[in-house]
C-alpha atoms as a PDB file:
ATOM      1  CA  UNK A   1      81.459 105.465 106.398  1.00  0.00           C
ATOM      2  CA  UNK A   2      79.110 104.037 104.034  1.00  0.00           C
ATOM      3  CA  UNK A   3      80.191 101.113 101.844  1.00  0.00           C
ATOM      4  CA  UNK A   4      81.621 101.999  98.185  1.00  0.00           C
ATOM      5  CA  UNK A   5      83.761 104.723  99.449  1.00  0.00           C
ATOM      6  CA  UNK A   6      81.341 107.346  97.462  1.00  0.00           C
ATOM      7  CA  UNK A   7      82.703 110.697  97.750  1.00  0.00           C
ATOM      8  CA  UNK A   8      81.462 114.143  96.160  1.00  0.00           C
ATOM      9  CA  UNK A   9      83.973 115.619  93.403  1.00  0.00           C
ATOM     10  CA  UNK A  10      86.613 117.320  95.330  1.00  0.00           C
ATOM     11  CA  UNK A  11      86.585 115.920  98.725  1.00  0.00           C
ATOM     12  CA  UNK A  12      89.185 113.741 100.217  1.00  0.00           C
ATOM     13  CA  UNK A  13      89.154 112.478 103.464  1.00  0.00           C
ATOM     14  CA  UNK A  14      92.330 111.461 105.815  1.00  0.00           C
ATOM     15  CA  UNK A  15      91.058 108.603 108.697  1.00  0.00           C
ATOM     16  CA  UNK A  16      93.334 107.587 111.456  1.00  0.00           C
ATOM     17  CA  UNK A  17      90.884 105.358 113.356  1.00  0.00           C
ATOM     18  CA  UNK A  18      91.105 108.148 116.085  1.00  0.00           C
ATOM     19  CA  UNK A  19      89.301 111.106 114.312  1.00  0.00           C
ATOM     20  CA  UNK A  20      88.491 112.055 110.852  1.00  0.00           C
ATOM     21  CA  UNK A  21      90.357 114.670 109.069  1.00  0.00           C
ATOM     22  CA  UNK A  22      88.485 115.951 106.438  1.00  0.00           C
ATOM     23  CA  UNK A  23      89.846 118.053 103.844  1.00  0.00           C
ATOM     24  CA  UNK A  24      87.965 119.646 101.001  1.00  0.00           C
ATOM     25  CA  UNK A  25      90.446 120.353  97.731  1.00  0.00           C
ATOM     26  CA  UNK A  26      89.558 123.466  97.333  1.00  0.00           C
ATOM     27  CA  UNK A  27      88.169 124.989 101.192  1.00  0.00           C
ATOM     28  CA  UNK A  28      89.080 123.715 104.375  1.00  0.00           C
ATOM     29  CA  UNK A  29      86.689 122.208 106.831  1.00  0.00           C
ATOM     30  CA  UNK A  30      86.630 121.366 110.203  1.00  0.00           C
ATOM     31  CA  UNK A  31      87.903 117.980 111.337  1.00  0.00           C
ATOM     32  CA  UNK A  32      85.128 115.254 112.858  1.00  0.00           C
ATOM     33  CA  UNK A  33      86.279 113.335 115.678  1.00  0.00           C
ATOM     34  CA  UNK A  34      84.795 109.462 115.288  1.00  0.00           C
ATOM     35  CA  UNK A  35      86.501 105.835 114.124  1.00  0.00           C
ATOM     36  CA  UNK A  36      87.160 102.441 115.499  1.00  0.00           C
ATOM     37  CA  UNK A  37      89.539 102.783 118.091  1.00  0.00           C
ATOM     38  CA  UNK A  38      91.401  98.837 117.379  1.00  0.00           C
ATOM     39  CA  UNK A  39      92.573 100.088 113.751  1.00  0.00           C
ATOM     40  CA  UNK A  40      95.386 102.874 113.829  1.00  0.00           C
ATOM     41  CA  UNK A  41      94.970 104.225 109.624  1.00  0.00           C
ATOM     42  CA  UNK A  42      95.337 106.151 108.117  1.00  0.00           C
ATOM     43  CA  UNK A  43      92.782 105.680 105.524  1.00  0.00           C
ATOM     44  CA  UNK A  44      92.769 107.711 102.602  1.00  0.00           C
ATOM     45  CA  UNK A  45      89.997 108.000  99.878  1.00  0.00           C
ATOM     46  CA  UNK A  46      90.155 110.579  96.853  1.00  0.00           C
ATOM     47  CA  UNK A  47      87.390 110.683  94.091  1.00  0.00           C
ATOM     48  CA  UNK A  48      85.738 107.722  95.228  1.00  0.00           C
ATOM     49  CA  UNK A  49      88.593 105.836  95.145  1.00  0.00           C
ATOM     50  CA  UNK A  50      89.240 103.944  97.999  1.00  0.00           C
ATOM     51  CA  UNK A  51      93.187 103.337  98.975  1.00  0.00           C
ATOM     52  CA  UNK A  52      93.752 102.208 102.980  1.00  0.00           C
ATOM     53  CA  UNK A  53      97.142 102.088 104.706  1.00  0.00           C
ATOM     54  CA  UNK A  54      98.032 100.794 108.314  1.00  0.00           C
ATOM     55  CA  UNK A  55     101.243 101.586 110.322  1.00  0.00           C
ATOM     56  CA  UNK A  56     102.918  97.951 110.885  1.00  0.00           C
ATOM     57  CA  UNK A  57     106.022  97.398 112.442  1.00  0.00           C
ATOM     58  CA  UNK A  58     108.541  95.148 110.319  1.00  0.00           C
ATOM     59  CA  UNK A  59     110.970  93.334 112.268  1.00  0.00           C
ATOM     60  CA  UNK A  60     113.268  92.906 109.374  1.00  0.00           C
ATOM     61  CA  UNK A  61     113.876  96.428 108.495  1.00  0.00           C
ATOM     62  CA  UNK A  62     113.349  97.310 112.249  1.00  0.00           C
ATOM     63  CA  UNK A  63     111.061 100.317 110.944  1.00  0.00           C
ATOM     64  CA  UNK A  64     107.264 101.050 110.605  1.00  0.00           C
ATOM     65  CA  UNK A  65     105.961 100.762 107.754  1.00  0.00           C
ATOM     66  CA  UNK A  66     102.305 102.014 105.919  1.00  0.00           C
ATOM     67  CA  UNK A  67     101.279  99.204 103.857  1.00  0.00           C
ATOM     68  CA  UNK A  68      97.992  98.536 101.986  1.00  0.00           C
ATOM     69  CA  UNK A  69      95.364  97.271 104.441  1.00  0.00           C
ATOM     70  CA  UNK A  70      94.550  93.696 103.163  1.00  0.00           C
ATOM     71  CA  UNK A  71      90.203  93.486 102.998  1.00  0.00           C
ATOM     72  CA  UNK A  72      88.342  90.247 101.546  1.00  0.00           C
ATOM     73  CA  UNK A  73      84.874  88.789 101.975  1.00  0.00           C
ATOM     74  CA  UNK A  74      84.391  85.920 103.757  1.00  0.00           C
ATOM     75  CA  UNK A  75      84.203  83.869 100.410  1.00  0.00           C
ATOM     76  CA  UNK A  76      87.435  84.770  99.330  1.00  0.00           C
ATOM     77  CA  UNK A  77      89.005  83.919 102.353  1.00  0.00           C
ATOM     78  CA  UNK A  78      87.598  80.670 102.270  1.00  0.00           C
ATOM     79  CA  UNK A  79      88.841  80.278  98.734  1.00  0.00           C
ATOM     80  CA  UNK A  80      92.068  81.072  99.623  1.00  0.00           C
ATOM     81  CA  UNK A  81      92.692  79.117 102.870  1.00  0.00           C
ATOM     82  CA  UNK A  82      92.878  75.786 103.745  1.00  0.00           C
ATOM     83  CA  UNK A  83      89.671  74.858 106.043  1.00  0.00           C
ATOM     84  CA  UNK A  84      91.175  74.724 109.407  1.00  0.00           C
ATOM     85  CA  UNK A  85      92.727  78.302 108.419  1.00  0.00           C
ATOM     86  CA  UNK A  86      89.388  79.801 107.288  1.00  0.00           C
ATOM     87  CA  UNK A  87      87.481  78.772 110.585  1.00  0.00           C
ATOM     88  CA  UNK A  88      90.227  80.188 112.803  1.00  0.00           C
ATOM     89  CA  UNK A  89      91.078  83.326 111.633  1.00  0.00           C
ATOM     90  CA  UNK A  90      87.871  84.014 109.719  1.00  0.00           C
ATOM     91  CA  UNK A  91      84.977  82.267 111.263  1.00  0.00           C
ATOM     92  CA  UNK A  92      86.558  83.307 114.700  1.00  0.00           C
ATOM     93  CA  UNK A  93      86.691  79.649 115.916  1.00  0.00           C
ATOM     94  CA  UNK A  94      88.647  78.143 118.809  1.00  0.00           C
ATOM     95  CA  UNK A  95      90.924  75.271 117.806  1.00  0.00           C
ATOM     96  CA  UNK A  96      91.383  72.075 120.540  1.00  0.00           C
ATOM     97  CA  UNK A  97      93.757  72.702 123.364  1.00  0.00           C
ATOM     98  CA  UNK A  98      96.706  70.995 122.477  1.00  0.00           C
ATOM     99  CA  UNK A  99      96.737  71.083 118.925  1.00  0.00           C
ATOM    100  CA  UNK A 100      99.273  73.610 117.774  1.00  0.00           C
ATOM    101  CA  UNK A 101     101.435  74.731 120.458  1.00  0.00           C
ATOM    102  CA  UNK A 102     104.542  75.713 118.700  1.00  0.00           C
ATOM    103  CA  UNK A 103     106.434  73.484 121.320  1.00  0.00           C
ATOM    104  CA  UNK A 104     109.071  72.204 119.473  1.00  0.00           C
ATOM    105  CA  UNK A 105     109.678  75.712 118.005  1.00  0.00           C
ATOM    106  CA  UNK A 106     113.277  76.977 120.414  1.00  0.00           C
ATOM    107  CA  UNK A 107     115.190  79.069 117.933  1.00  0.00           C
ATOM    108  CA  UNK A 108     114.754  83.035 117.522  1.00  0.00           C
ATOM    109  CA  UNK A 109     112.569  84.224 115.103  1.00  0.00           C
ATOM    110  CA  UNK A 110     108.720  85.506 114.725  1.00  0.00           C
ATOM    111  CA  UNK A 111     105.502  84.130 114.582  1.00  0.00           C
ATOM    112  CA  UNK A 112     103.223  85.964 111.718  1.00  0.00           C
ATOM    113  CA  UNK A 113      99.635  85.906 110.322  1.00  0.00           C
ATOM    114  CA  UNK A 114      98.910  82.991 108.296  1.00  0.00           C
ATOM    115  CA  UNK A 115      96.715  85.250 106.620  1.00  0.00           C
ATOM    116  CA  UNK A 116      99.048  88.202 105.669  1.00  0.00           C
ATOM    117  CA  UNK A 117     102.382  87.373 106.581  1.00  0.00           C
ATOM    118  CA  UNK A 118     102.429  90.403 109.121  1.00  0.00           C
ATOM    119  CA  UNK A 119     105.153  90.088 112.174  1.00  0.00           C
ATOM    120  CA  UNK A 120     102.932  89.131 115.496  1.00  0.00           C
ATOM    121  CA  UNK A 121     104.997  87.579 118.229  1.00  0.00           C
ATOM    122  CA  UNK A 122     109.081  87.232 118.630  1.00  0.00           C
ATOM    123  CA  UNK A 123     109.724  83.699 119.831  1.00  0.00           C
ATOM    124  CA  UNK A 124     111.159  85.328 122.826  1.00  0.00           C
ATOM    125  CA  UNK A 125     108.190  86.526 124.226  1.00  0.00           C
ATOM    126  CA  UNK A 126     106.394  82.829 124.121  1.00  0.00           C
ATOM    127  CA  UNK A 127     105.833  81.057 127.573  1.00  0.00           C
ATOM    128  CA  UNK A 128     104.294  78.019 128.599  1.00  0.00           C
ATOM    129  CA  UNK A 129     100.905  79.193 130.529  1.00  0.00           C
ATOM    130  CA  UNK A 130      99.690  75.298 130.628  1.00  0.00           C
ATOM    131  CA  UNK A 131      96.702  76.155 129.186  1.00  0.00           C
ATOM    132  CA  UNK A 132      97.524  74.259 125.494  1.00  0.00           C
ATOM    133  CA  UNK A 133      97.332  77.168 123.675  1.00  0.00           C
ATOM    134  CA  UNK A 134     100.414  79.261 122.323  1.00  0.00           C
ATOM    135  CA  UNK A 135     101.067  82.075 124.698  1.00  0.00           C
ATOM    136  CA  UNK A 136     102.610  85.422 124.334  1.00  0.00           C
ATOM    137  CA  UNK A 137     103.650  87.873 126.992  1.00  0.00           C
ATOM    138  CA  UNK A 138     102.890  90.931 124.009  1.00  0.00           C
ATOM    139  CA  UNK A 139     103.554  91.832 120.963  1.00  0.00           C
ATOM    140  CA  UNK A 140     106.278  93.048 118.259  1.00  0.00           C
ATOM    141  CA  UNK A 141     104.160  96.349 118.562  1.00  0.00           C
ATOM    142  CA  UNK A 142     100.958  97.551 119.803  1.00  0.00           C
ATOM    143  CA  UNK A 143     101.126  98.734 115.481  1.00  0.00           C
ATOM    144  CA  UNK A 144     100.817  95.124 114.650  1.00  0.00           C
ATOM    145  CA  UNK A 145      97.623  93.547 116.521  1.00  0.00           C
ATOM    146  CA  UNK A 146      94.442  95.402 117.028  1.00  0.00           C
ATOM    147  CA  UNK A 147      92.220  94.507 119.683  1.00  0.00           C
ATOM    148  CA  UNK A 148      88.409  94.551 120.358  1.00  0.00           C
ATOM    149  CA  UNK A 149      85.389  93.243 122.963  1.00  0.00           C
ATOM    150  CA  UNK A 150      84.065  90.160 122.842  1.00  0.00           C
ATOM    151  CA  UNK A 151      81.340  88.488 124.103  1.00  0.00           C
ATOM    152  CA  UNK A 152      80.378  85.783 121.949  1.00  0.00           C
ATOM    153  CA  UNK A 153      80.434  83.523 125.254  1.00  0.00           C
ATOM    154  CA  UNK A 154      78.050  85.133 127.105  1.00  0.00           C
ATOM    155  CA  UNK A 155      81.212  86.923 129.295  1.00  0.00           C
ATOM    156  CA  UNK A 156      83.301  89.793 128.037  1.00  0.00           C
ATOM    157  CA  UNK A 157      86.879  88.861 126.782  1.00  0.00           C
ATOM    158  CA  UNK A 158      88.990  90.608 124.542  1.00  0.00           C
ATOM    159  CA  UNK A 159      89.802  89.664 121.016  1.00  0.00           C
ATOM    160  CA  UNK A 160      92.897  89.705 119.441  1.00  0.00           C
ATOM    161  CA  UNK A 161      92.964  90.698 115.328  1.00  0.00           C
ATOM    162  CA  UNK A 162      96.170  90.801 112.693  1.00  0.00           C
ATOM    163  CA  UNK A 163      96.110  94.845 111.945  1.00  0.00           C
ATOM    164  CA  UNK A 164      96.502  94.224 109.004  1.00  0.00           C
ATOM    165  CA  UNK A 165      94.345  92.108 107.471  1.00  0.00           C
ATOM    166  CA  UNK A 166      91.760  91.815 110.350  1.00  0.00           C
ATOM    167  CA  UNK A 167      92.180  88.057 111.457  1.00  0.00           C
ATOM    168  CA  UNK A 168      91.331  86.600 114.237  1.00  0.00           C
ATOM    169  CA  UNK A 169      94.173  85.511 116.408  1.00  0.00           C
ATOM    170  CA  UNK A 170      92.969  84.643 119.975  1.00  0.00           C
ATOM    171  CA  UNK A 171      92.070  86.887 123.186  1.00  0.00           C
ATOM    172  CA  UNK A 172      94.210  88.661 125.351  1.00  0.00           C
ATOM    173  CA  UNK A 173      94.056  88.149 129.324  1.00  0.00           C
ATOM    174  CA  UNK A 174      95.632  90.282 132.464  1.00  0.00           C
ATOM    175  CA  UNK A 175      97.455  87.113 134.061  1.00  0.00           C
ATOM    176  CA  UNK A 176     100.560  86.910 132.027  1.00  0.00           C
ATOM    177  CA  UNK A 177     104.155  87.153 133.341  1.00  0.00           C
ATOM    178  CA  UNK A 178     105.957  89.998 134.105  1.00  0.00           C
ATOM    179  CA  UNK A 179     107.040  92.446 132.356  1.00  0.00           C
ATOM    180  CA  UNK A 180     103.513  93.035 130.873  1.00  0.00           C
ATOM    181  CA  UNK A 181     101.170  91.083 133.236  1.00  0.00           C
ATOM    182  CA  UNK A 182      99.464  89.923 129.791  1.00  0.00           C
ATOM    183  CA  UNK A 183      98.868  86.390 128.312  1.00  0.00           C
ATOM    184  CA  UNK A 184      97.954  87.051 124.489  1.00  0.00           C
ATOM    185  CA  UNK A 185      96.026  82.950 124.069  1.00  0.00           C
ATOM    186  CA  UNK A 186      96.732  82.656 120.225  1.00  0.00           C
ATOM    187  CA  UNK A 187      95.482  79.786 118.336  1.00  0.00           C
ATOM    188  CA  UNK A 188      98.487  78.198 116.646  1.00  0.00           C
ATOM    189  CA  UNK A 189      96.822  77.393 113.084  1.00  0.00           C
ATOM    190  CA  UNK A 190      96.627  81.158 112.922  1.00  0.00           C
ATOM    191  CA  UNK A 191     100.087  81.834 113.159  1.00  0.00           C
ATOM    192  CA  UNK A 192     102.976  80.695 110.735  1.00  0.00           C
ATOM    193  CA  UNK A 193     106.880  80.812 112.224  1.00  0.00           C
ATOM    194  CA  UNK A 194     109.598  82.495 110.362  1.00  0.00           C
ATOM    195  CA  UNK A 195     113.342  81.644 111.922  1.00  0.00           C
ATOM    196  CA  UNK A 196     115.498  84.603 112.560  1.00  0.00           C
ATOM    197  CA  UNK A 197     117.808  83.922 109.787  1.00  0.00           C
ATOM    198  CA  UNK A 198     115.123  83.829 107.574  1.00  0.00           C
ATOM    199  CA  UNK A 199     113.170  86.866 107.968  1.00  0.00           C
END
C-alpha cells in the first residue's frame, strides 16, 4: 500500500493483514489476497482518509476490543519517551541482563506497553528462566503481540512487537515451560506493571 493512503473517489478498502477486501461504492470487485501476516486489522481507508483499527484483548472488560492503531515516526517517539524507552522499544535495542527483571513484582496484575498502555503479560504467566531478562510463558492473547523474523544477529530469532502500537518487546523462544513450551525474553524497560486492583 503506498504511503498517503491515496485512494480514487469511490473506493474503500477493508485490510485484515490476511487478505485485502476491496470494495468499490458503487460495483463490487474481487477480493486480493496479500498483507503482513504479524498485524491482525482491520484497516479501513475511505476517500483517502486513512482510519486503522486492531483487535486487542482488554483484560479489564475481559472483551476484544478494535481500537485505533497507534503509528509515529521515529522522531516523535523519541520526543515522547524517555531515552532508555526510545532505544528499547523503538531503536530495537537489548537492555543489560539484569537490569529490569520485575523481581520484586508478586501480586496479580498485568504487565503493558510502556508505549501504549496495551495489556501484554498477566503476572501469572512470569517465570524465572535465569537468563536476567523478564520471562513469559505467553501472552494475554495471541490479539495483543504480533510477531516477526529477525535476523539482525546474523541468526534467525523471532521478534516480539506491542500490536498495537508496533514496539519492540523482546523475542520469543521454543524452551519455555509447559503449558506452551514458549519463553517470550521481554526487556523490562519496555513493559510498565499495572496491579490487579488497579486495572
Amino acid at each position: 500500500m503506498p504511503s498517503g493512503c491515496f485512494l480514487p473517489f469511490g473506493l474503500a478498502l477493508t485490510i485484515d493483514y490476511k487478505s485485502y477486501h476491496v470494495n468499490n461504492l458503487r460495483r463490487g470487485s474481487p477480493a486480493a489476497e496479500a498483507g503482513p501476516p504479524c498485524y491482525n486489522g482491520p484497516t479501513q481507508l475511505v476517500r483517502g482518509d486513512c482510519v486503522t483499527t486492531v483487535r486487542i484483548y482488554d483484560a479489564k472488560q475481559n472483551r476484544v476490543l478494535a481500537v485505533e492503531r497507534i503509528e509515529k515516526t521515529d522522531a516523535e517517539w523519541k520526543k515522547l519517551l524517555p531515552p532508555e524507552q526510545y532505544e528499547i522499544t523503538t531503536r530495537k535495542g537489548t537492555e543489560a541482563p539484569g537490569s529490569c527483571t520485575f523481581d520484586r513484582v508478586h501480586e496479580a496484575g498485568i504487565f503493558r506497553c510502556v508505549r501504549c498502555g496495551t495489556d501484554l503479560f498477566r503476572s501469572s504467566t512470569k517465570f524465572n528462566s535465569g537468563t536476567g531478562w523478564p520471562s513469559y510463558y505467553e501472552p494475554v492473547s495471541p490479539l495483543n503481540v504480533a510477531q516477526q523474523p529477525d535476523t539482525s544477529e546474523g541468526r534467525l530469532r523471532t521478534e516480539v512487537l506491542c500490536a498495537r502500537c508496533g514496539a519492540h518487546l523482546g523475542h520469543v523462544f521454543d524452551d519455555g515451560p509447559l503449558p506452551t513450551g514458549k519463553r517470550y525474553c521481554i526487556d523490562g524497560i519496555a513493559l510498565k506493571f499495572a496491579a490487579e486492583n488497579r486495572l
